[in-house]
C-alpha atoms as a PDB file:
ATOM      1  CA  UNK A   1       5.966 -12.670  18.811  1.00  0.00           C
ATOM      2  CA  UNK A   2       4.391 -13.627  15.637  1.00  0.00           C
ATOM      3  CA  UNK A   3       5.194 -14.590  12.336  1.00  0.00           C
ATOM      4  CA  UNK A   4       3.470 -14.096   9.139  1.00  0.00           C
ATOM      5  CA  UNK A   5       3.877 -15.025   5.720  1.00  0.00           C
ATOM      6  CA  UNK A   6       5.759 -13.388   3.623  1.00  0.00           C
ATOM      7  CA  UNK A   7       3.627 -13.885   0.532  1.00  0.00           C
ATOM      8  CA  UNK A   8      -0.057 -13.139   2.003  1.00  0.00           C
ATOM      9  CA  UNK A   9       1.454 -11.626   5.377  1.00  0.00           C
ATOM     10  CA  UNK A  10      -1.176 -13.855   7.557  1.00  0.00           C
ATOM     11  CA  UNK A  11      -0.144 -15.978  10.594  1.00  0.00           C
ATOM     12  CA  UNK A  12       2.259 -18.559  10.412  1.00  0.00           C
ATOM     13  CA  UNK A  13       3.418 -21.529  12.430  1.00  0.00           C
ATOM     14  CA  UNK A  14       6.405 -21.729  14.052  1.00  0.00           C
ATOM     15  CA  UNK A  15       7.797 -25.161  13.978  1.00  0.00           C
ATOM     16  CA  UNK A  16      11.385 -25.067  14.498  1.00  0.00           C
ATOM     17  CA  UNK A  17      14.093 -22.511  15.337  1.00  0.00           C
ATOM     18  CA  UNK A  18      17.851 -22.837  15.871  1.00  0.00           C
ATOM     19  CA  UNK A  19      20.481 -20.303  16.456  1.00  0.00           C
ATOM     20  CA  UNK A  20      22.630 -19.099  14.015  1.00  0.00           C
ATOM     21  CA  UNK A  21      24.584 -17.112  16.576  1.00  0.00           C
ATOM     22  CA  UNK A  22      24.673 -15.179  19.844  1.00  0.00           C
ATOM     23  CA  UNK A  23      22.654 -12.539  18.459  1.00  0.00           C
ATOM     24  CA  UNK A  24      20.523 -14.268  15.608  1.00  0.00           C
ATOM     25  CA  UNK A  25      18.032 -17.290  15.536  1.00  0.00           C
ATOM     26  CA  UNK A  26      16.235 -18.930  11.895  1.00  0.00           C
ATOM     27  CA  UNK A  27      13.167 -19.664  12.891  1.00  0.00           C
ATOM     28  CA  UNK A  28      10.984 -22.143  10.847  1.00  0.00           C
ATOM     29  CA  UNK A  29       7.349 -21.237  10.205  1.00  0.00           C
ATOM     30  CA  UNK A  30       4.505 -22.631   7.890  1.00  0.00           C
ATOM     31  CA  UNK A  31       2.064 -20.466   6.260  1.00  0.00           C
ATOM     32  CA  UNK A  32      -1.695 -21.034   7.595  1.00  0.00           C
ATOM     33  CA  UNK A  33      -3.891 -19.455   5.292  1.00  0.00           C
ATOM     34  CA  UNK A  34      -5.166 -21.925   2.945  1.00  0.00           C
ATOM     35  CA  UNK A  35      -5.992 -18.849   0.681  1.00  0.00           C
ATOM     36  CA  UNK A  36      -2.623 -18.350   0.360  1.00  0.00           C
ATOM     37  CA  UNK A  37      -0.577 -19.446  -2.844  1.00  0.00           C
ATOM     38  CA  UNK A  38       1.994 -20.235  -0.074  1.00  0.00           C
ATOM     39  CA  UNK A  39      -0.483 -22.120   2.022  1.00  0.00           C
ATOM     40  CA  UNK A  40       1.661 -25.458   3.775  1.00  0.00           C
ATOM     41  CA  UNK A  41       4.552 -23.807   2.434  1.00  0.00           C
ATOM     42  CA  UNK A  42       7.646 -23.743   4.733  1.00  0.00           C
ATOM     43  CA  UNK A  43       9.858 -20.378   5.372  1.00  0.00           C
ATOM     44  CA  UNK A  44      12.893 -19.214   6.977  1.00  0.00           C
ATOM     45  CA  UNK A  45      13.001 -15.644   9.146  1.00  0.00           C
ATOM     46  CA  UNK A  46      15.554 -14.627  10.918  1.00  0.00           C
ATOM     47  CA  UNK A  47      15.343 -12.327  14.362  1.00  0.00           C
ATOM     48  CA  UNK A  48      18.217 -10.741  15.777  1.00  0.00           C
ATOM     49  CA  UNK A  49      18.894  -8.779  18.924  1.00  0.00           C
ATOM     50  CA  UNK A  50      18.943  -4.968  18.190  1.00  0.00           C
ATOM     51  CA  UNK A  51      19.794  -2.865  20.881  1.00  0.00           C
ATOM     52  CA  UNK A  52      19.128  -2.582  25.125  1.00  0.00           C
ATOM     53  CA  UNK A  53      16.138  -0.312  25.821  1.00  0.00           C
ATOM     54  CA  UNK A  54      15.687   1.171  29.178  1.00  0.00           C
ATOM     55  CA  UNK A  55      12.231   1.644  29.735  1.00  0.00           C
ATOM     56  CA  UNK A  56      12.047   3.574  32.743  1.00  0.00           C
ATOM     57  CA  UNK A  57      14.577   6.023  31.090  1.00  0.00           C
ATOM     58  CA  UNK A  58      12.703   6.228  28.005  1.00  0.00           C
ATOM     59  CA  UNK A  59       9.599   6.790  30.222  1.00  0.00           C
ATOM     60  CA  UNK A  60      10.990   9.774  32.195  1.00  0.00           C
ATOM     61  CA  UNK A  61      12.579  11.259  29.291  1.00  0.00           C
ATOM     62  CA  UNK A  62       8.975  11.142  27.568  1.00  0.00           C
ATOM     63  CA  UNK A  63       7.362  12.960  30.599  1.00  0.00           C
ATOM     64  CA  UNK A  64       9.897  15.549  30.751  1.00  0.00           C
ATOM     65  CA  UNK A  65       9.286  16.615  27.308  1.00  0.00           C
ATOM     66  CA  UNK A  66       5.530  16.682  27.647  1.00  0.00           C
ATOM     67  CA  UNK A  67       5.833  18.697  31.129  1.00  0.00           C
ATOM     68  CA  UNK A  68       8.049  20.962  29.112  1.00  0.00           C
ATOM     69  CA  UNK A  69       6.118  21.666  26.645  1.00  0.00           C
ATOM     70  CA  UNK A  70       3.116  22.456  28.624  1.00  0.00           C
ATOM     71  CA  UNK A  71       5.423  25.854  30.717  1.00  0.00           C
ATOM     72  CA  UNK A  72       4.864  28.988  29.126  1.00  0.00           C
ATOM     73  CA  UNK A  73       7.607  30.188  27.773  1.00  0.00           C
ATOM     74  CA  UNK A  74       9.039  32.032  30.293  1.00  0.00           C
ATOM     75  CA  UNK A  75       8.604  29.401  32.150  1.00  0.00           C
ATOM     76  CA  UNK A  76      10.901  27.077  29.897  1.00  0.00           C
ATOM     77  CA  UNK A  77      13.938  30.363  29.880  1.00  0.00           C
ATOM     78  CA  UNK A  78      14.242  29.941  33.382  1.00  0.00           C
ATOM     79  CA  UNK A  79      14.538  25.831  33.849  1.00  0.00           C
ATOM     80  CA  UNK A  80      16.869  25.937  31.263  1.00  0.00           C
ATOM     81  CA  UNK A  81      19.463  28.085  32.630  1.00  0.00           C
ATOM     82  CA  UNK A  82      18.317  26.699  35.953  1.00  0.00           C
ATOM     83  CA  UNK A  83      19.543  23.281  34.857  1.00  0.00           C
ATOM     84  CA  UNK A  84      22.441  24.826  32.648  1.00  0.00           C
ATOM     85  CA  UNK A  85      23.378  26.229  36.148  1.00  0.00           C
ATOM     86  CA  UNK A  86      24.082  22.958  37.368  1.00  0.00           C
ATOM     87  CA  UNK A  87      26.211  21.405  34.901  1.00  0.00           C
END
C-alpha cells in the first residue's frame, strides 16, 4: 500500500501506525517531496477494513457475463429458462 500526501499527493513515509480499533489503524506518514509546501511535514490517515471479497466468485461471475453476452440471442432465451427451470 502506499501513502501520499495529501497536499502535493506524492509518496510519503510511513513511520508509525497504531490501531484505533478492530477495523481501523492511524497510520503516520511524512511527506517526501521536497517540492512540496508540506515537505518533512507529518500526517495522520486512517485505513479501515471495508468489506470480504471473494475473488474466485467475482471471477466466475465476470466470465459468465462475458460468455453471455457473446450467445446470440436466441441463444441467451433458451439458458435462461434453462436455468429458470432449475430453480
Amino acid at each position: 500500500m502506499r501513502i501520499k500526501c495529501p497536499d502535493c499527493q506524492h509518496k510519503a513515509t510511513v513511520y508509525s501506525r497504531a490501531n484505533t480499533s478492530d477495523d481501523m489503524n492511524s497510520v503516520y506518514a511524512r511527506c517526501t517531496n521536497r517540492q512540496c509546501e508540506k515537505f518533512d511535514h507529518s500526517f495522520v490517515s486512517h485505513v479501515a477494513f471495508s468489506h470480504w471479497i471473494n475473488p474466485k466468485e467475482a471471477a466466475l461471475q465476470l466470465t459468465f457475463e462475458m460468455l453471455f453476452d457473446q450467445l446470440p440471442h436466441a441463444n441467451r432465451a433458451e439458458l435462461v429458462q434453462q436455468l429458470a427451470a432449475r430453480v
